[in-house]
N, C-alpha and C. Protein backbone atom coordinates (compact mmCIF):
# COMPACT_ATOMS: atom_id res chain seq x y z
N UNK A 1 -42.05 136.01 -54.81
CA UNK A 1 -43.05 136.83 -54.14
C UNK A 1 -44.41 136.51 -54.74
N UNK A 2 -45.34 136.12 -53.99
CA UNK A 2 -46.69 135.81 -54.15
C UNK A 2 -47.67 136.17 -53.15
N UNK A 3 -48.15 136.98 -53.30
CA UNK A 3 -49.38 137.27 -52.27
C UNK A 3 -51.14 136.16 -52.90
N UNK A 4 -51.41 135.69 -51.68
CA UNK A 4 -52.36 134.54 -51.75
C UNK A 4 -53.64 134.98 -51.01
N UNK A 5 -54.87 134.99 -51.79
CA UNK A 5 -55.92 135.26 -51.53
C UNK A 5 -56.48 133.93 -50.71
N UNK A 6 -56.93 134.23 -48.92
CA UNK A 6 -57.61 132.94 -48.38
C UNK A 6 -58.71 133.53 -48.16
N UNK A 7 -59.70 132.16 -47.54
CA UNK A 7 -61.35 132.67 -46.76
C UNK A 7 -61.06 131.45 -46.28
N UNK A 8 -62.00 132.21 -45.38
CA UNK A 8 -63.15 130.65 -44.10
C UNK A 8 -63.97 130.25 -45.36
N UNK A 9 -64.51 129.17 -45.33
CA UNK A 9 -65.65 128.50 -45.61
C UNK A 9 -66.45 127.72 -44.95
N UNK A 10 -67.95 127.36 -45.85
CA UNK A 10 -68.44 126.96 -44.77
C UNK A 10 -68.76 125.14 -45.43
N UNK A 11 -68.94 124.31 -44.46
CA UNK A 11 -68.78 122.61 -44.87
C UNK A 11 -70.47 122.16 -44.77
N UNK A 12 -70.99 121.25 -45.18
CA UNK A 12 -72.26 120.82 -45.19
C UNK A 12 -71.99 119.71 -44.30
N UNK A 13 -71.71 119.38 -43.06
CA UNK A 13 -70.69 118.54 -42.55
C UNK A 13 -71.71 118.73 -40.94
N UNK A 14 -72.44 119.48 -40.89
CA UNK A 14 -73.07 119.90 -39.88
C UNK A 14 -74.31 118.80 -39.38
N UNK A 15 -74.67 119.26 -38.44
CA UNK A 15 -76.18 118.39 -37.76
C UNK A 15 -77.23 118.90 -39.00
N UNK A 16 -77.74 117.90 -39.64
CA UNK A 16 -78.93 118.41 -39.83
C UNK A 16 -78.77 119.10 -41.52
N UNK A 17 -77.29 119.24 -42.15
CA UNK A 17 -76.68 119.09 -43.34
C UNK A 17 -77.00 120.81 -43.38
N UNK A 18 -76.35 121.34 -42.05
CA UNK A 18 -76.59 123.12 -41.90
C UNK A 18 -74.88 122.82 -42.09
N UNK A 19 -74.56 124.37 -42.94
CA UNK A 19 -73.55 124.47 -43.06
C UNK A 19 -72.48 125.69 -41.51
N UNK A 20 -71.66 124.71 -41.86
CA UNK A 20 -70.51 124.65 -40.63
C UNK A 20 -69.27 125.60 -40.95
N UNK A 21 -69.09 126.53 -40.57
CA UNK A 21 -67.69 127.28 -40.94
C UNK A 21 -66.41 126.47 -39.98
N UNK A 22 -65.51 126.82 -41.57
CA UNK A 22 -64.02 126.29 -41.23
C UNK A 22 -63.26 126.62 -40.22
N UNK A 23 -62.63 126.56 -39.63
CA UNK A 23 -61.95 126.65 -38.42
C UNK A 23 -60.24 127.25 -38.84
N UNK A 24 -60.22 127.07 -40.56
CA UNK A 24 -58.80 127.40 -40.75
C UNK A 24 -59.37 128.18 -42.20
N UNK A 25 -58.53 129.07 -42.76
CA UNK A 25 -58.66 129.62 -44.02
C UNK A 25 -58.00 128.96 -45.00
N UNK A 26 -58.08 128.85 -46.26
CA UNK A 26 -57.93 128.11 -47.23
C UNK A 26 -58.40 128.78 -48.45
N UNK A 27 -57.48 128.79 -49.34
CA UNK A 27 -57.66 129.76 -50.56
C UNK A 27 -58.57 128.63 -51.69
N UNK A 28 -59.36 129.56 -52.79
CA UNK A 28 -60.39 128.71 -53.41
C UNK A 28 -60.12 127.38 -54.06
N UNK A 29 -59.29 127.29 -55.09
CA UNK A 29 -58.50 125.71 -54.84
C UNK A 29 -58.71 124.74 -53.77
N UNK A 30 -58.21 125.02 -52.96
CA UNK A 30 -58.22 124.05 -51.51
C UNK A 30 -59.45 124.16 -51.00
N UNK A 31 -61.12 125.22 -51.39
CA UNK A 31 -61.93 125.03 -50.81
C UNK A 31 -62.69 124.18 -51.96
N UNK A 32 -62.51 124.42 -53.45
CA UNK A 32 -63.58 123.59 -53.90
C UNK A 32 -64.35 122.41 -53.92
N UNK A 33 -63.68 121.73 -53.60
CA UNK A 33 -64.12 120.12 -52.92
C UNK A 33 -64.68 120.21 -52.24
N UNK A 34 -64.07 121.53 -50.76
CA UNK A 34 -64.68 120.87 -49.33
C UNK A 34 -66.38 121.60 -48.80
N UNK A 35 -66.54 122.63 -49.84
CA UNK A 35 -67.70 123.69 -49.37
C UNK A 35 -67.84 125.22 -50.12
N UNK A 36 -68.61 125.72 -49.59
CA UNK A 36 -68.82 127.26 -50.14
C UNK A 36 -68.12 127.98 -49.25
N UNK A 37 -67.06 129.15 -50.28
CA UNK A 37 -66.04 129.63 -49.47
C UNK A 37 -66.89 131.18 -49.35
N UNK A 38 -66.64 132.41 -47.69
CA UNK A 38 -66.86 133.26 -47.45
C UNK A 38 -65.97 134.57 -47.90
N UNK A 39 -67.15 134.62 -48.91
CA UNK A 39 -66.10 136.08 -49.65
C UNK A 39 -66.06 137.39 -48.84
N UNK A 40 -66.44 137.48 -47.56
CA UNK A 40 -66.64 138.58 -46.75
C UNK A 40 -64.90 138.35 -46.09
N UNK A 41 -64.56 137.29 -45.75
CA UNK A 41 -64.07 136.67 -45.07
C UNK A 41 -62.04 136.68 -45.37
N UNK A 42 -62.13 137.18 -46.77
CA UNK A 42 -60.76 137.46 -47.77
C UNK A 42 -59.70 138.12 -46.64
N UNK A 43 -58.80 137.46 -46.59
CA UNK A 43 -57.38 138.10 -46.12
C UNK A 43 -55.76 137.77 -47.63
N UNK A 44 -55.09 138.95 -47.36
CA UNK A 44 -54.17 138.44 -48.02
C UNK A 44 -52.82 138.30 -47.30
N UNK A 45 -52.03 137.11 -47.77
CA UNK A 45 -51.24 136.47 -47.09
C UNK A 45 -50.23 136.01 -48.32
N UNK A 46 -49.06 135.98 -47.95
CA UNK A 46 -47.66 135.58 -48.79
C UNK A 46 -47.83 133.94 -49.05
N UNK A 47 -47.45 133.43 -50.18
CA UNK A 47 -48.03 132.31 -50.44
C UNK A 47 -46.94 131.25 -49.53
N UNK A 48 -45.78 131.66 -48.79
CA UNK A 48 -44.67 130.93 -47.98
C UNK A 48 -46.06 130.18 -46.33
N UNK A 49 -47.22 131.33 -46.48
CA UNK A 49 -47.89 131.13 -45.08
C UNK A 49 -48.85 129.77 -45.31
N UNK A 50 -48.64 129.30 -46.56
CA UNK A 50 -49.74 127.98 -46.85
C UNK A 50 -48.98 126.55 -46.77
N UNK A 51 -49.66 125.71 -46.34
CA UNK A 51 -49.04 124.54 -46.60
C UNK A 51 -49.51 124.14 -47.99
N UNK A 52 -49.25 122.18 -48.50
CA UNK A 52 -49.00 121.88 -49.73
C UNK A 52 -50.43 121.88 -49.95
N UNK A 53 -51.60 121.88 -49.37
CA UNK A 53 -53.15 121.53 -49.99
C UNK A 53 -53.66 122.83 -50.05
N UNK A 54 -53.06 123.98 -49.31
CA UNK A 54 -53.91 125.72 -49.63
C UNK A 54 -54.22 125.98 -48.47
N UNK A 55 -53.62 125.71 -47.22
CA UNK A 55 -54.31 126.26 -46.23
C UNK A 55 -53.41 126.71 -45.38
N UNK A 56 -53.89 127.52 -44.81
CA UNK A 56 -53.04 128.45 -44.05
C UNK A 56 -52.17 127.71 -42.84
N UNK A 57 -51.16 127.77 -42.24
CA UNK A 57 -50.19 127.08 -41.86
C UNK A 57 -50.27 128.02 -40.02
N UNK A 58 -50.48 129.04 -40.10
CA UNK A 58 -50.80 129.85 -38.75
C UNK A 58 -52.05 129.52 -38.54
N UNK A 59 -52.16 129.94 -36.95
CA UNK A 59 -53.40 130.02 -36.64
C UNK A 59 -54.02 131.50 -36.45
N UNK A 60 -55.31 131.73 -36.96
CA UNK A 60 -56.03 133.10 -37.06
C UNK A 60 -57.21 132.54 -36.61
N UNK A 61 -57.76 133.71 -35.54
CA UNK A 61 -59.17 134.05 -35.24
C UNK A 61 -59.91 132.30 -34.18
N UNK A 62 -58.85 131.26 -34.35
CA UNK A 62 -59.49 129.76 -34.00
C UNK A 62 -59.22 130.11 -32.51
N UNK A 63 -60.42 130.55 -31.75
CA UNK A 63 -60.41 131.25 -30.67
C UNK A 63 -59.61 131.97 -29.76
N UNK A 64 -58.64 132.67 -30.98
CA UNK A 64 -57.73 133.48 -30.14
C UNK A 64 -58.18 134.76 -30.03
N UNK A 65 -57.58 135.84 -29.01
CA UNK A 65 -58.20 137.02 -28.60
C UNK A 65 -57.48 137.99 -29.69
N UNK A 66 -58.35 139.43 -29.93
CA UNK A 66 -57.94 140.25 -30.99
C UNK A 66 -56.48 140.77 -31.28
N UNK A 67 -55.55 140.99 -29.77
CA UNK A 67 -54.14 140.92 -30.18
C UNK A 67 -53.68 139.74 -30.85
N UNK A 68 -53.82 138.54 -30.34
CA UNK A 68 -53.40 137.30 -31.71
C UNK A 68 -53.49 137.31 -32.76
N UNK A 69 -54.25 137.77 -33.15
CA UNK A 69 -55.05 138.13 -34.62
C UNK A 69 -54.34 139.13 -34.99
N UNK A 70 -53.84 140.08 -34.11
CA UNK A 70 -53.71 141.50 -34.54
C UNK A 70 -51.82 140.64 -34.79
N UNK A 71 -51.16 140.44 -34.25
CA UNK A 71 -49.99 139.39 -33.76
C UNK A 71 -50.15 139.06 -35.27
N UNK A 72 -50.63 137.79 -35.77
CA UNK A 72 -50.60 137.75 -37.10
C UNK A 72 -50.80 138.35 -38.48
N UNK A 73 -51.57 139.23 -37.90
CA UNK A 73 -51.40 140.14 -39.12
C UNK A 73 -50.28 140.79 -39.22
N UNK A 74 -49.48 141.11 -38.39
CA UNK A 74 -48.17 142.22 -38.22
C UNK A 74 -47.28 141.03 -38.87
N UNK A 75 -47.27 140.13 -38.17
CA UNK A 75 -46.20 138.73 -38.66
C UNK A 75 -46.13 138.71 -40.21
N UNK A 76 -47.54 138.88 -40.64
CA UNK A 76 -47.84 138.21 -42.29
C UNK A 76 -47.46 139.54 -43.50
N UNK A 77 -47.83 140.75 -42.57
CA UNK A 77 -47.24 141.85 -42.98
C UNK A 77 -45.79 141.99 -43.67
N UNK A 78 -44.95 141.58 -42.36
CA UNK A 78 -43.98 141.98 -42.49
C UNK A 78 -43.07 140.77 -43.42
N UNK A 79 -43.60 139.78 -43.55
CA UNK A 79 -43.28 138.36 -44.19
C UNK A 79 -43.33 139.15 -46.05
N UNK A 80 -44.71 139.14 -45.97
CA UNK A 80 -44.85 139.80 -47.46
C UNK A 80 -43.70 141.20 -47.84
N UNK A 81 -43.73 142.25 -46.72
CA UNK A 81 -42.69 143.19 -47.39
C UNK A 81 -41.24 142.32 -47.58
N UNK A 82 -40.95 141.63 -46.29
CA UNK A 82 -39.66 140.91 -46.83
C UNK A 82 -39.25 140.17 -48.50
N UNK A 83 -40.78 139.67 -48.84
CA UNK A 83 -40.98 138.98 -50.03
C UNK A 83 -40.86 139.96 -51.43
N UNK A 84 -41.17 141.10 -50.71
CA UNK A 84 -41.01 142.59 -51.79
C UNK A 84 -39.70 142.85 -51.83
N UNK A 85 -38.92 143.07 -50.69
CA UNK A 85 -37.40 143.22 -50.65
C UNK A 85 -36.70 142.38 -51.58
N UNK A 86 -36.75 141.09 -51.08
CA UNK A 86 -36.07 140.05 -51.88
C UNK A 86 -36.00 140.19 -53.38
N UNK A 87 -37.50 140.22 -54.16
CA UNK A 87 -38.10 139.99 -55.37
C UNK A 87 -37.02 141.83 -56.12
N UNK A 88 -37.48 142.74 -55.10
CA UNK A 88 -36.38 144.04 -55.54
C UNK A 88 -34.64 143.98 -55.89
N UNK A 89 -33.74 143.08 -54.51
CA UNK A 89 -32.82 142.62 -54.73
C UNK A 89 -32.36 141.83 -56.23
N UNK A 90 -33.07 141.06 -56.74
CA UNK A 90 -33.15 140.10 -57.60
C UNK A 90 -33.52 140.73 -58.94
N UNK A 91 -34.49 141.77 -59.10
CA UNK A 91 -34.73 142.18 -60.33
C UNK A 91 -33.64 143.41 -60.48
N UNK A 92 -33.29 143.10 -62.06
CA UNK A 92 -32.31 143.75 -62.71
C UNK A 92 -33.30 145.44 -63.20
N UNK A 93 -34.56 145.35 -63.65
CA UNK A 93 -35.48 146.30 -63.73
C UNK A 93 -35.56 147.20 -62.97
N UNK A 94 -35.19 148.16 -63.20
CA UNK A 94 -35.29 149.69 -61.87
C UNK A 94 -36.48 150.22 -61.71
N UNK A 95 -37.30 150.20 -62.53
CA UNK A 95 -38.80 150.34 -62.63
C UNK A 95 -39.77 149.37 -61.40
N UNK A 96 -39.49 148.04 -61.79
CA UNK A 96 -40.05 146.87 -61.13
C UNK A 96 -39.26 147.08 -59.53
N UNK A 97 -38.11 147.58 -59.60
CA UNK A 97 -37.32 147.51 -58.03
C UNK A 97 -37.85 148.82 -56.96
N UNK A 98 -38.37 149.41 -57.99
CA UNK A 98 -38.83 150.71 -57.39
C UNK A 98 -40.57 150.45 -57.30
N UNK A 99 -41.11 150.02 -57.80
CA UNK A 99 -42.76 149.36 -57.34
C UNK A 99 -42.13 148.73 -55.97
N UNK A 100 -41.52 147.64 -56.20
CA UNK A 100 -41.40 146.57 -54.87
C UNK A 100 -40.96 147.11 -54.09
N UNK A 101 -40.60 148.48 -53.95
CA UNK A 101 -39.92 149.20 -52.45
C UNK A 101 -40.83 149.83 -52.23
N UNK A 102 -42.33 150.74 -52.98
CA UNK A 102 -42.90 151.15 -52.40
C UNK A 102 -44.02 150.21 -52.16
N UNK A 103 -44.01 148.92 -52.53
CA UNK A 103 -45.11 147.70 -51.75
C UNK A 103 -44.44 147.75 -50.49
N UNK A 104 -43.27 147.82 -50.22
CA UNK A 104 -42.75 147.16 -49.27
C UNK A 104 -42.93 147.70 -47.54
N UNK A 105 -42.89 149.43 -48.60
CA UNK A 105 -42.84 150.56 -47.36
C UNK A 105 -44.20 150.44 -46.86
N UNK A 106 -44.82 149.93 -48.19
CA UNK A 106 -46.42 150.33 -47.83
C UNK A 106 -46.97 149.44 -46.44
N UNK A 107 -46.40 147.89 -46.61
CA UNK A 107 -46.46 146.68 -45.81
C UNK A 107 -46.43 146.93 -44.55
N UNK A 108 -45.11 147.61 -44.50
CA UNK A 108 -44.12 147.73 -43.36
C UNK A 108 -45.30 149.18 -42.44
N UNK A 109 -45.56 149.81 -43.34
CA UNK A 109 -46.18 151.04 -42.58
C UNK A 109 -47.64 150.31 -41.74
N UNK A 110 -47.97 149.64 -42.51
CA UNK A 110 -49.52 148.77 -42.37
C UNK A 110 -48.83 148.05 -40.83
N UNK A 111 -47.84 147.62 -40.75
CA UNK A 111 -47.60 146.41 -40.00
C UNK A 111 -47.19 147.45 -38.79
N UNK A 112 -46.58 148.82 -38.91
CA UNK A 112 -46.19 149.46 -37.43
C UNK A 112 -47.61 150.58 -37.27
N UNK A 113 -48.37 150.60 -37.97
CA UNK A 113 -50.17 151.20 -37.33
C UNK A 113 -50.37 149.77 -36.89
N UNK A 114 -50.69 148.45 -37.36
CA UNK A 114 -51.08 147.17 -36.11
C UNK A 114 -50.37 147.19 -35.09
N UNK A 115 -49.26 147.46 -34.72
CA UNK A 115 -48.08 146.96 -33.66
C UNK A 115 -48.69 148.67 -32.51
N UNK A 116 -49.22 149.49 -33.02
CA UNK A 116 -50.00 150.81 -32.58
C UNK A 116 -51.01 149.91 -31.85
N UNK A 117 -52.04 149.89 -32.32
CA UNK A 117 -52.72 149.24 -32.53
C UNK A 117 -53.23 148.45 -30.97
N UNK A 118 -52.36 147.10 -31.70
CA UNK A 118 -51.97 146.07 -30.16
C UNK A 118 -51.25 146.88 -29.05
N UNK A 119 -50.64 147.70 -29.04
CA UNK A 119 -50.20 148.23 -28.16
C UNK A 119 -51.33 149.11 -27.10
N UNK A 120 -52.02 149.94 -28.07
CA UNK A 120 -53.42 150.11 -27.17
C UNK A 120 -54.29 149.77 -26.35
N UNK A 121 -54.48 148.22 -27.50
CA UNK A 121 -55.17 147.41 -26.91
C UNK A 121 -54.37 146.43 -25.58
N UNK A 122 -53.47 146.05 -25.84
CA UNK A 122 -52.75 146.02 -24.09
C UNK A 122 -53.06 146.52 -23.23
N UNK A 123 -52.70 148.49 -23.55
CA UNK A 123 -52.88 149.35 -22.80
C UNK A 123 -53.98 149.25 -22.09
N UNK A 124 -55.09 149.16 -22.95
CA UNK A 124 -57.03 149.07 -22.35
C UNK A 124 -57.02 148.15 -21.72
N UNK A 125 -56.63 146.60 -22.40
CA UNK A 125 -56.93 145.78 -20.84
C UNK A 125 -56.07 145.83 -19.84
N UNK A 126 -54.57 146.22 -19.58
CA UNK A 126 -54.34 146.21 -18.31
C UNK A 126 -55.36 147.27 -17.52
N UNK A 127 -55.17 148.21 -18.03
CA UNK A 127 -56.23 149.16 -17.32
C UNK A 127 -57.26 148.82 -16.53
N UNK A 128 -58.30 147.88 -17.85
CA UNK A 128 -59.38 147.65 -17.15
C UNK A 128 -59.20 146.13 -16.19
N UNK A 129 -58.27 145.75 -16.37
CA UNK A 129 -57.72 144.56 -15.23
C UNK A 129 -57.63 145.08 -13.53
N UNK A 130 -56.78 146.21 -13.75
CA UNK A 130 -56.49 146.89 -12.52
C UNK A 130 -57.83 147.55 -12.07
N UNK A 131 -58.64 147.99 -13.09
CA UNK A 131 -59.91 148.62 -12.52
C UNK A 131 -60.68 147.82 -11.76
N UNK A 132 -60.75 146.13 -12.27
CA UNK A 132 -61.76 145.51 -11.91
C UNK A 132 -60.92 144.99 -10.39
N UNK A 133 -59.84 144.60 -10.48
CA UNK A 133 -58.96 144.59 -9.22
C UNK A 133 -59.25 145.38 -8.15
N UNK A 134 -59.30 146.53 -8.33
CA UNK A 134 -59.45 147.67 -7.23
C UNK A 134 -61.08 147.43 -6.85
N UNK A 135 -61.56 147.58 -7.85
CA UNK A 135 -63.27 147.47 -7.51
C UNK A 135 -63.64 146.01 -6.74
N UNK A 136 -62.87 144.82 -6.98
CA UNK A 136 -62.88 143.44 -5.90
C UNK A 136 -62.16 143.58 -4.69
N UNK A 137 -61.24 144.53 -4.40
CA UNK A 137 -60.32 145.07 -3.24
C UNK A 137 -61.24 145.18 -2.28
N UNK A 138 -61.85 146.68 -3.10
CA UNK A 138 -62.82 147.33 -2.37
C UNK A 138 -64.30 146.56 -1.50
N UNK A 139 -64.48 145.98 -2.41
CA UNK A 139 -65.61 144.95 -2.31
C UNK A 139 -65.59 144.06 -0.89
N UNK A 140 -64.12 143.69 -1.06
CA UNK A 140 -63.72 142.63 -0.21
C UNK A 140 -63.64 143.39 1.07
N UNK A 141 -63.23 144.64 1.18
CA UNK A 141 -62.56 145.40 2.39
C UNK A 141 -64.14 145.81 3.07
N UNK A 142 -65.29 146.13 1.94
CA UNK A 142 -66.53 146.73 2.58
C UNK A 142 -67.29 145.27 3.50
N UNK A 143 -66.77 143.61 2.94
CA UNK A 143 -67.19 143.16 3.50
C UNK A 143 -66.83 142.88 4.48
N UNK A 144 -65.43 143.04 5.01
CA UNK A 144 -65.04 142.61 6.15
C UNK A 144 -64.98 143.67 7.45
N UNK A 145 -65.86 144.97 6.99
CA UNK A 145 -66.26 146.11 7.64
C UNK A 145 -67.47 145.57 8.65
């Protein structure tokens, strides 16, 4: 069990030697070479979600809409409590097994308020799908009046 601190950063790689944000997150290791990393920008993630150079192995935020995002966070959530379970199974320490069950609950609770969450947000855009539907119905019906 390892929880892994990533950020965007940004590359000097740009027109004009303006700096360019990353397109993938990458924890500080894997950014020092490439640029100045965005400390606004911190997510934490189970270290199973990185490949071998530090960078994140999912895709987040690389123009996907806020349920995707929201989608991965629940995913990465529930990855890490699994990583709490396991690490509990394994330790002989009742002390240490009893921290890692309440990381775990904690994860798990975090991950079913997102799955809330996205579910809302579904809710709102079908809504406003059907709203804008009805309002082009209408539109269409006043023109053929």
């Amino acid at each position: 069990m390892c929880d892994v601190y990533i950020y965007y950063f940004k590359t000097s790689n740009g027109p004009d030697s303006k700096g360019v944000l990353s397109t993938r997150l990458a924890t500080l290791d894997a950014i020092k070479s490439r640029g100045e990393p965005v400390m606004e920008s911190q997510i934490v993630v189970d270290h199973t979600e990185l490949d071998a150079e530090g960078f994140l192995v999912s895709a987040i935020g690389n123009a996907s809409n806020a349920t995707d995002d929201i989608a991965f966070q629940i995913w990465s959530l529930e990855l890490r409590a699994a990583s709490r379970d396991n690490a509990a199974l394994a330790s002989a320490d009742r002390i240490e097994q009893y921290m890692l069950s309440l990381e775990s609950r904690e994860l798990r609770k975090q991950a079913r308020n997102l799955k809330t969450r996205r579910k809302e947000m579904r809710a709102s855009k079908t809504s406003y799908r059907t709203g804008s539907t009805d309002f082009a119905q209408l539109e269409r019906g006043l023109a053929t009046e």
